[in-house]
Protein backbone atom coordinates (compact mmCIF):
# COMPACT_ATOMS: atom_id res chain seq x y z
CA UNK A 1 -57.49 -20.02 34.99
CA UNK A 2 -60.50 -19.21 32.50
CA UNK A 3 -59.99 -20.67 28.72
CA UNK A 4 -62.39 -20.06 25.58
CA UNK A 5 -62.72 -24.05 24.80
CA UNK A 6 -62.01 -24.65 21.01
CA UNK A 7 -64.49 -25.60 18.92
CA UNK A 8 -63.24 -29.27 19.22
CA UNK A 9 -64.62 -28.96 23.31
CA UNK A 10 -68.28 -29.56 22.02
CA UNK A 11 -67.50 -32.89 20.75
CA UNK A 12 -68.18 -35.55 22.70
CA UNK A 13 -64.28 -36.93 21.94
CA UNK A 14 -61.74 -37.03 25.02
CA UNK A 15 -58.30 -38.03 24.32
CA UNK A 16 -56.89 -40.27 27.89
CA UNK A 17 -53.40 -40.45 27.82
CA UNK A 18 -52.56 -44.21 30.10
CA UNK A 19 -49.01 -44.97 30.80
CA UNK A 20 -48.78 -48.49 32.31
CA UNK A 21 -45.16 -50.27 33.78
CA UNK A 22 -44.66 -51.94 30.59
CA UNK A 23 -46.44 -49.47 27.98
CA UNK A 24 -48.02 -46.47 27.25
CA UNK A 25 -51.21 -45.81 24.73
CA UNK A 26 -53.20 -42.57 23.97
CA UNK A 27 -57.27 -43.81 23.75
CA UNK A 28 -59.81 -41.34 21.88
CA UNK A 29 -62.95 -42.01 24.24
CA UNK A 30 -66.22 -41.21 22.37
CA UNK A 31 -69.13 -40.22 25.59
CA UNK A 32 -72.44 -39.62 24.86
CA UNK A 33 -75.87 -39.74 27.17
CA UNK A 34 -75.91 -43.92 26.07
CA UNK A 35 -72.96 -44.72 24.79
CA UNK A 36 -69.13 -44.71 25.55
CA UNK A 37 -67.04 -46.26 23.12
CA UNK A 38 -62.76 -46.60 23.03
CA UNK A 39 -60.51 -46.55 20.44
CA UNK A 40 -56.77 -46.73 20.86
CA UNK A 41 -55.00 -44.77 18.15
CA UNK A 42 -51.28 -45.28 19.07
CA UNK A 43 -48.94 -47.52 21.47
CA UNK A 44 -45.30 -47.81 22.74
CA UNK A 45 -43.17 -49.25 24.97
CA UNK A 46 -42.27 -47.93 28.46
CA UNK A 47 -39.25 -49.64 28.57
CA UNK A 48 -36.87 -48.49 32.11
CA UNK A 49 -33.19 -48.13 31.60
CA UNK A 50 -30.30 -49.85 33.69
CA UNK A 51 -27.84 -47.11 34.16
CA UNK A 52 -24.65 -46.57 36.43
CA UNK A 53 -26.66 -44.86 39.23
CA UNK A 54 -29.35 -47.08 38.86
CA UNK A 55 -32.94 -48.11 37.15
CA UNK A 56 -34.64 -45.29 35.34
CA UNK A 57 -37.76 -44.28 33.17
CA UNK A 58 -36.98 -43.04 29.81
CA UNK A 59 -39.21 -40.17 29.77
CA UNK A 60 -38.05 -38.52 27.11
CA UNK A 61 -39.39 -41.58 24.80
CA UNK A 62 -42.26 -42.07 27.00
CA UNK A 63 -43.58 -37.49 25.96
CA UNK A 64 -42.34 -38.72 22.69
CA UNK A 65 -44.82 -41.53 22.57
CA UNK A 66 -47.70 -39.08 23.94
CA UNK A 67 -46.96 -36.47 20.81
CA UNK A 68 -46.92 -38.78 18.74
CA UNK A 69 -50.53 -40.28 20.19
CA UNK A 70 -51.71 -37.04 20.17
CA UNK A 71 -50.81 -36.28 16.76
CA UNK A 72 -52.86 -39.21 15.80
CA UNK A 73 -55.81 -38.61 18.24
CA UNK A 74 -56.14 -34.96 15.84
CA UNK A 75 -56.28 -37.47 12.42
CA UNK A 76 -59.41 -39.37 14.07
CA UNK A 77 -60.99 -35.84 14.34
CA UNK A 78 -59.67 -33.86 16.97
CA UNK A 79 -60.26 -34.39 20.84
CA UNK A 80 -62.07 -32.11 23.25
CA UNK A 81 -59.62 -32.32 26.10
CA UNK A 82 -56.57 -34.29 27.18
CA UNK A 83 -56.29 -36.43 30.85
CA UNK A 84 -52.70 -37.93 31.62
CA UNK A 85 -52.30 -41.10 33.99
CA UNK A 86 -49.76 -42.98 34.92
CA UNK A 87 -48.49 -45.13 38.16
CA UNK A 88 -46.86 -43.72 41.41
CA UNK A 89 -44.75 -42.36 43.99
CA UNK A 90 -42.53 -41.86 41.25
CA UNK A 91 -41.17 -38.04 40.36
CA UNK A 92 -38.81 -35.73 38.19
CA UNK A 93 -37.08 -33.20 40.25
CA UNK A 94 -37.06 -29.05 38.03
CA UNK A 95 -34.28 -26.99 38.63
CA UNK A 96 -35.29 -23.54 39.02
CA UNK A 97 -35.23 -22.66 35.38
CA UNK A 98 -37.40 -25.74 34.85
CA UNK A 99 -35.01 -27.90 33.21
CA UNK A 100 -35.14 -31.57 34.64
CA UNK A 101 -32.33 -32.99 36.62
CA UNK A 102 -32.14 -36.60 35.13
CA UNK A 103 -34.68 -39.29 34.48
CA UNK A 104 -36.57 -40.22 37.16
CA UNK A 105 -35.96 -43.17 39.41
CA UNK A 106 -37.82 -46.35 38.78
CA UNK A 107 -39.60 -47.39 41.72
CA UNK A 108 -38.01 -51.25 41.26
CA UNK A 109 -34.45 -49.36 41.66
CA UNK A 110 -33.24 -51.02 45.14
CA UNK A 111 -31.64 -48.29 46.59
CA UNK A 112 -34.19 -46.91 48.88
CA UNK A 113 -34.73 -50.67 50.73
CA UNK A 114 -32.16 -49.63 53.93
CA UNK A 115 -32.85 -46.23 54.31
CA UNK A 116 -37.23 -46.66 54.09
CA UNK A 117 -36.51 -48.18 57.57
CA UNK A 118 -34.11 -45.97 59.08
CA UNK A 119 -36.60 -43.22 58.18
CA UNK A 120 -39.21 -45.14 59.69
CA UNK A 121 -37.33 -46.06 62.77
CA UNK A 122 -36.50 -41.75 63.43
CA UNK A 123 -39.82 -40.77 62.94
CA UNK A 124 -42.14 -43.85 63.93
CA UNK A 125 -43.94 -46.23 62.18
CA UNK A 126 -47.14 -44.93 64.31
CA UNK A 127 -46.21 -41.77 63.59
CA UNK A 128 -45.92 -42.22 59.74
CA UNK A 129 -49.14 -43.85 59.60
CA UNK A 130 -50.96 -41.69 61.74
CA UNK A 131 -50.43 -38.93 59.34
CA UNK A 132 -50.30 -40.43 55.44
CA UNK A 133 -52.12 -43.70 56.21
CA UNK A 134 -50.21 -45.38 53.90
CA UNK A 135 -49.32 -49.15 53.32
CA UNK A 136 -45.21 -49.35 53.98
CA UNK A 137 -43.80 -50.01 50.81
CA UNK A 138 -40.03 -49.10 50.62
CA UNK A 139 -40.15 -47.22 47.53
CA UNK A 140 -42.45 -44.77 48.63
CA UNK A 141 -41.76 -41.11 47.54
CA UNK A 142 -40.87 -40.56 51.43
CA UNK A 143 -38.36 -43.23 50.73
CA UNK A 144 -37.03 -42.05 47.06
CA UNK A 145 -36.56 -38.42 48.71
CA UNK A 146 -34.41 -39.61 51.95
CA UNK A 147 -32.62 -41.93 50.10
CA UNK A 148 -31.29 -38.68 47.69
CA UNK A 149 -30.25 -36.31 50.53
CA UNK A 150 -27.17 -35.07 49.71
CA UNK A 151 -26.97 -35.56 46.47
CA UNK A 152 -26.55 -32.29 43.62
CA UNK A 153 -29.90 -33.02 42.45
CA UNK A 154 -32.06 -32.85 45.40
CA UNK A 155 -29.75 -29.90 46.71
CA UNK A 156 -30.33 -27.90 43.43
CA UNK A 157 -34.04 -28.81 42.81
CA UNK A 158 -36.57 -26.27 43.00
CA UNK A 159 -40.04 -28.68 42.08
CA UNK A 160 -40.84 -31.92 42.66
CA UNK A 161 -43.16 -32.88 39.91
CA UNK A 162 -44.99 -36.93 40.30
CA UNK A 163 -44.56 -38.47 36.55
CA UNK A 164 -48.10 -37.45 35.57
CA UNK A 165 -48.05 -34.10 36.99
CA UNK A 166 -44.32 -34.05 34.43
CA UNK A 167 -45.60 -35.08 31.75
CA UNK A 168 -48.95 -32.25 31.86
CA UNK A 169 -45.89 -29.57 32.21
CA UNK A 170 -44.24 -30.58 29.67
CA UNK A 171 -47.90 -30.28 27.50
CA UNK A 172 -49.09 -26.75 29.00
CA UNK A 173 -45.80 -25.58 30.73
CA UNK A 174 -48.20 -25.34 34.27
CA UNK A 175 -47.14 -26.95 37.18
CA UNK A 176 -49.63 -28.42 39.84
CA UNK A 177 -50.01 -31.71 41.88
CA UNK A 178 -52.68 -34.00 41.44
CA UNK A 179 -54.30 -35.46 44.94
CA UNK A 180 -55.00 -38.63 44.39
CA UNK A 181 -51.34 -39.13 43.19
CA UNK A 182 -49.70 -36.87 46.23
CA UNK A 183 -51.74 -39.21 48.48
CA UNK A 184 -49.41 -41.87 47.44
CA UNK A 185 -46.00 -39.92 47.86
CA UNK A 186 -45.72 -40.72 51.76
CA UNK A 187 -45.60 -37.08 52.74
CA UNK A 188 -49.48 -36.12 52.34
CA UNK A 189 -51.84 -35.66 55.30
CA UNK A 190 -54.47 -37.89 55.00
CA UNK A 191 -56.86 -36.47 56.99
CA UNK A 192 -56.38 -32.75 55.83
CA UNK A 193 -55.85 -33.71 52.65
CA UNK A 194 -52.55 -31.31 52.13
CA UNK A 195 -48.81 -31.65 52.03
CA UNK A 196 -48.36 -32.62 55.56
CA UNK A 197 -45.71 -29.64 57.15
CA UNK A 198 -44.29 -32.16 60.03
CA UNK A 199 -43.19 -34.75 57.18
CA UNK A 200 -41.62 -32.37 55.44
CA UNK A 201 -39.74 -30.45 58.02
CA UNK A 202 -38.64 -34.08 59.44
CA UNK A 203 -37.01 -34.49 56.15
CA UNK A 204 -35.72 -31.37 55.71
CA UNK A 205 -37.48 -30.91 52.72
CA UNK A 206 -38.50 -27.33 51.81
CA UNK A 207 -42.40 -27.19 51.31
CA UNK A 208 -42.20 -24.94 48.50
CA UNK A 209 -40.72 -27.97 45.87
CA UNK A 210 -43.97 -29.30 46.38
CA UNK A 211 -46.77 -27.62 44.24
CA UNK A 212 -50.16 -26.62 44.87
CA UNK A 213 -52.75 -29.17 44.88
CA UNK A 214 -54.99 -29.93 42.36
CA UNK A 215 -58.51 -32.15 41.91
CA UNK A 216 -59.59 -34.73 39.31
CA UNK A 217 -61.45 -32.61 36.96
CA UNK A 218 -59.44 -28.75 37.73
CA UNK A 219 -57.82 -27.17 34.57
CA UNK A 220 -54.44 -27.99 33.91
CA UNK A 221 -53.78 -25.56 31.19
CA UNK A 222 -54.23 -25.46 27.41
CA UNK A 223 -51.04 -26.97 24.90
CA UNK A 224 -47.90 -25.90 24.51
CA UNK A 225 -47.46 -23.84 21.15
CA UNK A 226 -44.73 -26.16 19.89
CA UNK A 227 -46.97 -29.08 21.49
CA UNK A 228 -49.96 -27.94 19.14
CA UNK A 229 -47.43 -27.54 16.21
CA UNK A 230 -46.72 -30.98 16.13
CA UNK A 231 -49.58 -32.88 17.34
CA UNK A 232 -51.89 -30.32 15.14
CA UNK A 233 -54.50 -30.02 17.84
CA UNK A 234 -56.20 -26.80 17.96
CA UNK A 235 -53.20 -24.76 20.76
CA UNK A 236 -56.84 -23.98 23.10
CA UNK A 237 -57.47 -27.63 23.63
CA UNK A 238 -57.60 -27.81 27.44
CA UNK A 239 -55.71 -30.53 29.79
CA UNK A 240 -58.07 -31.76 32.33
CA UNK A 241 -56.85 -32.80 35.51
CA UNK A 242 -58.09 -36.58 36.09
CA UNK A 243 -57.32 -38.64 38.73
CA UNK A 244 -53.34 -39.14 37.82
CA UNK A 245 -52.57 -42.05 39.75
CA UNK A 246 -54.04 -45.10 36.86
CA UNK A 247 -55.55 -46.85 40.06
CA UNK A 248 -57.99 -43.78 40.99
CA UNK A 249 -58.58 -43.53 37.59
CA UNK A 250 -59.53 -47.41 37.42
CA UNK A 251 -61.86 -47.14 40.96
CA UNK A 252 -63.78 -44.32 38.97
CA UNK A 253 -64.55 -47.11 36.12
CA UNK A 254 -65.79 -49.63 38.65
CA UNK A 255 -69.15 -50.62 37.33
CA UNK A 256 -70.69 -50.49 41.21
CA UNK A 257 -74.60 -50.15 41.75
CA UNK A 258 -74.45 -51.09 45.24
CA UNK A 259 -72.70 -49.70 47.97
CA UNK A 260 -71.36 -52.45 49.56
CA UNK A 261 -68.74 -53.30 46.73
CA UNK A 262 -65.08 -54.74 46.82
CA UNK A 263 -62.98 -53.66 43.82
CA UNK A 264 -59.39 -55.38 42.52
CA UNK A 265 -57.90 -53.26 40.15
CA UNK A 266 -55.33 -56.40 38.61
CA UNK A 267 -52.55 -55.77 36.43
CA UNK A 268 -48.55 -55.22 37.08
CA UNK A 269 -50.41 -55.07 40.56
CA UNK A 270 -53.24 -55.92 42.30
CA UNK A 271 -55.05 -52.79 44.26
CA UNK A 272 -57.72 -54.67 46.49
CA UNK A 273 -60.04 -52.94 48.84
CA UNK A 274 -63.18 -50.86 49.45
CA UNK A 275 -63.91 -47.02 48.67
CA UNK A 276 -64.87 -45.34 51.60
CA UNK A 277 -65.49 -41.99 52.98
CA UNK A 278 -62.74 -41.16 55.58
CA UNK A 279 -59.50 -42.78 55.86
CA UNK A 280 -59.55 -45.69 58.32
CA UNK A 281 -55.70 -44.53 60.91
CA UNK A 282 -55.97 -47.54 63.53
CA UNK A 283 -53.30 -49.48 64.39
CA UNK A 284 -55.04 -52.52 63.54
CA UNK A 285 -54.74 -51.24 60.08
CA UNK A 286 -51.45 -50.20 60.37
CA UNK A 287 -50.14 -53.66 61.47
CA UNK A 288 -52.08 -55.27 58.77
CA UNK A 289 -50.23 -52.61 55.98
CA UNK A 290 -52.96 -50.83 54.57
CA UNK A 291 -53.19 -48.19 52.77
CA UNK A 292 -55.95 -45.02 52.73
CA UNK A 293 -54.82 -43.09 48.82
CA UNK A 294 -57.15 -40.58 48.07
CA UNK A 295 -59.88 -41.19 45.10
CA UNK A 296 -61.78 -38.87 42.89
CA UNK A 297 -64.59 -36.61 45.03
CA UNK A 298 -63.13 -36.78 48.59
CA UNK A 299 -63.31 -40.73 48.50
CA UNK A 300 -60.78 -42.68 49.87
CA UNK A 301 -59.19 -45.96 48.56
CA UNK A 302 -58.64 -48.36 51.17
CA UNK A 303 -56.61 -51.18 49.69
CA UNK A 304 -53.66 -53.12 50.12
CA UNK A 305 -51.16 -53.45 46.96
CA UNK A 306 -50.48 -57.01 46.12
CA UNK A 307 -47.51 -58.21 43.73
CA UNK A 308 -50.16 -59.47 40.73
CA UNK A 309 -49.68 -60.24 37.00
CA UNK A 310 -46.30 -59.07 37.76
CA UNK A 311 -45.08 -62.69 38.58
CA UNK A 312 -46.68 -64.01 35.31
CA UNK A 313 -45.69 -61.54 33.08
CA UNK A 314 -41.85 -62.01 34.74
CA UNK A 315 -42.21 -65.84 34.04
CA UNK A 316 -43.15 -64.89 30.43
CA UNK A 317 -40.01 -62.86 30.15
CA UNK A 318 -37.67 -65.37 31.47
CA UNK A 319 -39.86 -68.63 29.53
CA UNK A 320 -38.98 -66.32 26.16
CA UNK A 321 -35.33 -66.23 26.56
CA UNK A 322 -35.88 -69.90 26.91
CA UNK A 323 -37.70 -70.41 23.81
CA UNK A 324 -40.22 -72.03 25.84
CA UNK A 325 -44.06 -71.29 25.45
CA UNK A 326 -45.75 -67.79 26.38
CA UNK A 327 -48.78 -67.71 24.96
CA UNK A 328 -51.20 -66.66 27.53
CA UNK A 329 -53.73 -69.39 27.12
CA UNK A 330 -52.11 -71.53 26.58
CA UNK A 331 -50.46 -71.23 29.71
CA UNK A 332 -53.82 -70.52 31.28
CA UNK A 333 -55.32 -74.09 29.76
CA UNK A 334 -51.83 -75.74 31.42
CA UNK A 335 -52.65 -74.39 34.50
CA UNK A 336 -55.92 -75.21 34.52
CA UNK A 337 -55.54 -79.02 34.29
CA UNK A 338 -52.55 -79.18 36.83
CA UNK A 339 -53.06 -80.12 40.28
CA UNK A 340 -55.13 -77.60 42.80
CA UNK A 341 -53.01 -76.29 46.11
CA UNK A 342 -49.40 -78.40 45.07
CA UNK A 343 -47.84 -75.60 46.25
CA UNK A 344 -48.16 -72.04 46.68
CA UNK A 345 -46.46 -68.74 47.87
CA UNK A 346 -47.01 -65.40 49.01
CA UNK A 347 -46.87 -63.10 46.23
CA UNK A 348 -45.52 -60.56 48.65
CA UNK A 349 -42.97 -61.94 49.26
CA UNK A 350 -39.44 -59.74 48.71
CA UNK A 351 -37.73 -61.70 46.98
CA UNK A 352 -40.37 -61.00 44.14
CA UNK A 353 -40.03 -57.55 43.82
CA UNK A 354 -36.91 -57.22 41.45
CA UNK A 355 -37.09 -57.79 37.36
CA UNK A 356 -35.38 -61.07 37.12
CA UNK A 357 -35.69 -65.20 36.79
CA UNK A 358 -39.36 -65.46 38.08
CA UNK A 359 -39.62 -69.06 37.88
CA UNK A 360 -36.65 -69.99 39.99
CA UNK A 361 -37.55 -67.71 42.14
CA UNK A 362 -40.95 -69.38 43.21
CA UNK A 363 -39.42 -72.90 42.85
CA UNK A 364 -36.86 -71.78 45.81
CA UNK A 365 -39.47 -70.05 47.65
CA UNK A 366 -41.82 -73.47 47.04
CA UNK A 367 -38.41 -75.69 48.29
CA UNK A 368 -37.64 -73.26 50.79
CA UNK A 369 -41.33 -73.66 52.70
CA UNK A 370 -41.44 -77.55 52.65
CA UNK A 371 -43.56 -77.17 49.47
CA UNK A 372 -43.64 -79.56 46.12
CA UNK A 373 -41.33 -77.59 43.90
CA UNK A 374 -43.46 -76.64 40.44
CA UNK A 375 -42.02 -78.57 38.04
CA UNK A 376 -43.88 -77.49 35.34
CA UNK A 377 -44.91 -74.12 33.18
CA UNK A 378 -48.69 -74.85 33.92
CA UNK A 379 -47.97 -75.50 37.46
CA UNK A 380 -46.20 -72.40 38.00
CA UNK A 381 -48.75 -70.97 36.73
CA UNK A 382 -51.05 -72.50 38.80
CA UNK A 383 -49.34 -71.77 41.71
CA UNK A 384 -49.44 -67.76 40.65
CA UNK A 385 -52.68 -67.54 40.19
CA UNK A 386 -53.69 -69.65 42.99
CA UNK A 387 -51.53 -67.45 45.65
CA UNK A 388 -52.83 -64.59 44.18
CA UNK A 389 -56.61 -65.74 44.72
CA UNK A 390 -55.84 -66.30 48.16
CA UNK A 391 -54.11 -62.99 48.33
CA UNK A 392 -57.51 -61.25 47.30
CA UNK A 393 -59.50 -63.25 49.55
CA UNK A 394 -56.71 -62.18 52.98
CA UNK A 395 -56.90 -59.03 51.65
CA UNK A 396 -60.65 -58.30 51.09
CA UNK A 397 -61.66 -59.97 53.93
CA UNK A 398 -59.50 -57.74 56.39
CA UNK A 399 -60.29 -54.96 54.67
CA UNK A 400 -64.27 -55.38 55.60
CA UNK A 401 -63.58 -56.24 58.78
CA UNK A 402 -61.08 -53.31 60.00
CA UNK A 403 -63.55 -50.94 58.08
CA UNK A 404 -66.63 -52.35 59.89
CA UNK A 405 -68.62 -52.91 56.87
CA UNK A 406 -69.26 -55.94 54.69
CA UNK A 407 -68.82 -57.29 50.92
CA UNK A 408 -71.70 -58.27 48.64
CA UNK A 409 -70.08 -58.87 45.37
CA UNK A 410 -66.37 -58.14 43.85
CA UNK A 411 -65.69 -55.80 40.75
CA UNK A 412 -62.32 -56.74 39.35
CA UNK A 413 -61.47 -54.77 36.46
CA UNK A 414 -58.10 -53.86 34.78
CA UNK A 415 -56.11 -56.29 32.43
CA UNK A 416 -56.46 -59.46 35.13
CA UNK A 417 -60.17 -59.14 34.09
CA UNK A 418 -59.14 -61.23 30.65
CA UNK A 419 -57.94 -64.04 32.85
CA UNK A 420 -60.96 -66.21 32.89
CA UNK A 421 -59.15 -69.00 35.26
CA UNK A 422 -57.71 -65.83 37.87
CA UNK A 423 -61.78 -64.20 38.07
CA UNK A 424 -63.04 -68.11 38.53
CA UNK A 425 -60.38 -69.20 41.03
CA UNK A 426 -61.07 -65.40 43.12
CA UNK A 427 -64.89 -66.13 43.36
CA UNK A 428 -64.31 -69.56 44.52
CA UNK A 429 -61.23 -68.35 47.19
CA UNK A 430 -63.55 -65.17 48.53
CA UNK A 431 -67.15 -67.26 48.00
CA UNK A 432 -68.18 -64.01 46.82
CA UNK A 433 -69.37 -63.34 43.10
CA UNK A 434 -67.49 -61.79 40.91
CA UNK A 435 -67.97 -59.11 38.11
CA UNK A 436 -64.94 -58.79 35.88
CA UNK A 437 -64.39 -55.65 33.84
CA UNK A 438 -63.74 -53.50 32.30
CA UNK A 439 -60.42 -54.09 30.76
CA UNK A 440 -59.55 -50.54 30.24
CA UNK A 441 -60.98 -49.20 33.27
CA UNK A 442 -57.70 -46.86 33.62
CA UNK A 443 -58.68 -45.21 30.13
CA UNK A 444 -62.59 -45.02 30.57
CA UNK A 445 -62.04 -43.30 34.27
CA UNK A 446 -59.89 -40.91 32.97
CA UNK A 447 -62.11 -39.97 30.06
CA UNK A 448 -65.27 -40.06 32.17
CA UNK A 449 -63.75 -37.08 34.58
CA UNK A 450 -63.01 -35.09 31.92
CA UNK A 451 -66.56 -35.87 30.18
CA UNK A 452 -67.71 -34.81 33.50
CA UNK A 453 -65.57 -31.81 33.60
CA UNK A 454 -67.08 -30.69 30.19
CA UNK A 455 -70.90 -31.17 31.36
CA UNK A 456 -71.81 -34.53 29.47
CA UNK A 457 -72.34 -36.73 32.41
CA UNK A 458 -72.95 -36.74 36.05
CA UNK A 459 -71.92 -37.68 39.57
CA UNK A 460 -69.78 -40.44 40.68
CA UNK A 461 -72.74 -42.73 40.71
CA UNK A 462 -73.81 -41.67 36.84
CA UNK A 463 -70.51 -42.53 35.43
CA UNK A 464 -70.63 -46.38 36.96
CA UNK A 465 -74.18 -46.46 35.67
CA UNK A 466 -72.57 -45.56 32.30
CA UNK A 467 -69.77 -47.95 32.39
CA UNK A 468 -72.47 -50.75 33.57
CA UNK A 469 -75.07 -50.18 30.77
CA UNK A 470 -71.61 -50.23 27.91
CA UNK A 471 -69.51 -51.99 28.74
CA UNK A 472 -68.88 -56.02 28.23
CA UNK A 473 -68.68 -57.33 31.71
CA UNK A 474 -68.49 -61.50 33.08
CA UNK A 475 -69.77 -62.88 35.76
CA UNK A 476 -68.50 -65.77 38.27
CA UNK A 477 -70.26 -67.46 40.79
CA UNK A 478 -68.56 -69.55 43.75
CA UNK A 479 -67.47 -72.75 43.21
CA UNK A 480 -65.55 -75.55 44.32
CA UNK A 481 -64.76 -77.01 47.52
CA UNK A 482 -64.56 -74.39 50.40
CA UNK A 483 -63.02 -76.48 52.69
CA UNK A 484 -59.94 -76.98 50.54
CA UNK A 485 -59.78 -72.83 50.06
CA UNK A 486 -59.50 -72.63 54.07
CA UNK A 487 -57.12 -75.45 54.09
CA UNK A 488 -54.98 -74.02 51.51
CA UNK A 489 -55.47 -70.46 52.92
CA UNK A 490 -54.01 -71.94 56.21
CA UNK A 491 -51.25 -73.24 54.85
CA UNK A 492 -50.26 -70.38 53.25
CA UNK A 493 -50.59 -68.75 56.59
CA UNK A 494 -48.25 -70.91 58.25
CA UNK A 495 -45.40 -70.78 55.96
CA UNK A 496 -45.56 -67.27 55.81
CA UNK A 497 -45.56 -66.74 59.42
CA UNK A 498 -42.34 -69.70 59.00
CA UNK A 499 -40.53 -67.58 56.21
């Protein structure tokens, strides 16, 4: 589809619309040949709702937050195009006169734990792999699908629309699928780089709910009329397809100049892995459970998801019912001062998974292993961030060696790149050096693809340049004893192969 660009498209301003697990925000993004600068102009909650059938976004609030952003993105001065991100595997099912049929599913929503391995049992786990390449998590879109046969809405659907891939309906009324986010779903080929036809048949699914395909930095569509009305952006602005899923869009912001990079995208979760050029299908990786998503230019993310700030942020939630502390550095200073390798867990783990009492939860797994129970807040801590170093350093280190290549330094970026104690203790776990940011490398990767998409900067490799020369970034060399990292990283080893 061809568009005359408003006025507003030769600005330099891009408008990156970032929904996280806990919150969304709308950033204005300002690029220019030197400079890329980030101002958020509007926040809210993403909080999921606990109803009869089960855990579920409120999406509704969550397009009513994005007007609302919007509307304030046109105050600052108007925006030259809009990108949506958001997490995956998760979806909204259109009936055919495009109404939705209920709030989507959260992935946390335990109902799809039984039947991920009786669909992985009828159609192989060799199988499964061979095709997607994906890492087996149970709430895989795969997973979500099987686990709805039967039911009215899955019977009466028409599309299957990812949340990102919603939410740009709902702001141009066009309906597409972005790749990097299909790659996730469980039913994409990862070598062809389509809808795979034998998944879909195997679960009776019929190929046409799924849309056409779409890459970071396509069209999407201009907004809405009633869209325009109320945010009072000019109705030609143009949605730019970016890379949907907020992970591809953080890869894109890694501040790499050398090819031989590690990146750990660490918030809600920790992505760790390598970008690579074909997906890597062996059964070495399979047994190891990683995964090959697609990233932005044919690239492929080959990573392993790891349970990160989640179990902090869940100790937070459960310390402020208690009315005990939860200021982040406070915790952090705790945690620094109490004793290295007392005990530790994998973060894995699935009794982790599920909202709930975080803290009890590691102080059975702790008593469960033979471990010193954490007794205190900074020694919980410690033990989360510890496990989690030593989570980065299994994962990173398998990663390099089932892709045949090796690491040189680690880019961690994302929200974990403000915890100065996580970057120090993953340097001195990995003995590699670490770079830590951005912060908001979701936000700047989205706007940067649709920068791109409008002709103000370059290649892959010109965008990391730009997010290297602007942006604040920390550095962390190796440390420590690395005898007492291979000790601990033994340990952990044993109890897991125990649990």
């Amino acid at each position: 589809m061809t568009t005359t660009p408003p006025s507003s498209a030769f600005s330099s301003a891009f408008a990156a619309v970032d929904l996280g697990a806990t919150s969304g925000r709308v950033i204005v993004g300002r690029v220019g040949p030197d400079n890329l600068d980030l101002t958020e102009v509007h926040r809210f909650p993403n909080t999921p709702v606990r109803l009869p059938d089960g855990l579920r976004w409120d999406v509704l609030s969550l397009f009513q937050g994005i007007l609302d952003g919007l509307r304030e993105a046109a105050r600052s001065g108007g925006v030259a195009s809009i990108g949506v991100d958001t997490w995956a595997v998760d979806y909204g099912l259109l009936d055919a006169d495009g109404a939705l049929l209920g709030h989507p599913f959260h992935y946390r929503d335990e109902r799809t734990g039984e039947v991920a391995e009786r669909v992985r049992a009828e159609i192989g786990r060799e199988k499964l792999y061979g095709i997607t390449g994906l890492q087996h998590l149970p709430f895989n879109t795969i997973f979500q699908l099987a686990s709805a046969e039967g039911t009215v809405q899955r019977d009466t659907a028409r599309t299957l629309l990812l949340v990102p891939d919603l939410l740009v309906h709902w702001l141009t009324g066009s309906v597409g699928s972005e790749e990097t986010n299909a790659s996730t779903t469980g039913l994409f080929d990862a070598r062809a780089g389509t809808w795979s036809e034998e998944l879909l048949g195997r679960l009776s699914l019929d190929p046409g709910l799924f849309p056409p395909l779409r890459s970071p930095g396509d069209p999407a569509g201009t907004l809405l009329p009633h869209v325009a009305a109320y945010t009072g952006l000019d109705a030609r602005t143009p949605v730019t397809t970016v890379a949907s899923h907020d992970t591809a869009s953080a890869v894109v912001a890694v501040p790499a100049t050398e090819p031989d990079f590690a990146y750990i995208s660490c918030g809600t979760w920790s992505l760790a892995g390598l970008e690579l050029d074909a997906p890597v299908l062996s059964e070495a990786s399979r047994a190891a459970n990683f995964t090959n998503e697609r990233g932005i230019d044919g690239t492929v993310r080959y990573l392993r998801n790891i349970m990160g700030m989640w179990l902090l942020e869940e100790c937070r939630r459960t310390w402020e019912k208690e009315n005990l502390p939860t200021h982040i550095p406070t915790l952090l200073a705790d945690a620094a001062r109490a004793e290295p390798f007392a005990s530790l867990v994998d973060p894995d783990a699935p009794e982790f998974l599920a909202p709930g009492d975080m803290p009890a939860r590691i102080r059975d797994h702790c008593a469960r292993t033979g471990q010193r129970v954490p007794g205190s807040q900074g020694a919980v801590v410690r033990c989360i961030l510890e496990s989690l170093a030593l989570a980065h350093r299994r994962t990173l280190r398998q990663a390099a060696e089932l892709a045949g290549r090796g690491i040189s330094r680690i880019h961690l970026v994302g929200g974990g790149s403000r915890n100065d104690l996580l970057c120090q203790l993953t340097a001195d776990a990995t003995g590699l050096p670490v770079v830590a940011g951005p912060t908001e490398a979701t936000a700047l990767g989205n706007i940067l693809v649709q920068a791109r998409a409008a002709g103000l900067v370059g290649d892959l490799a010109d965008m990391r340049r730009l997010i290297a020369s602007t942006q604040h970034l920390r550095h962390y060399t190796p440390r420590g004893d690395t005898a007492a990292w291979d000790a601990a990283a033994a340990r952990l080893d044993s109890a897991r192969r125990n649990s």
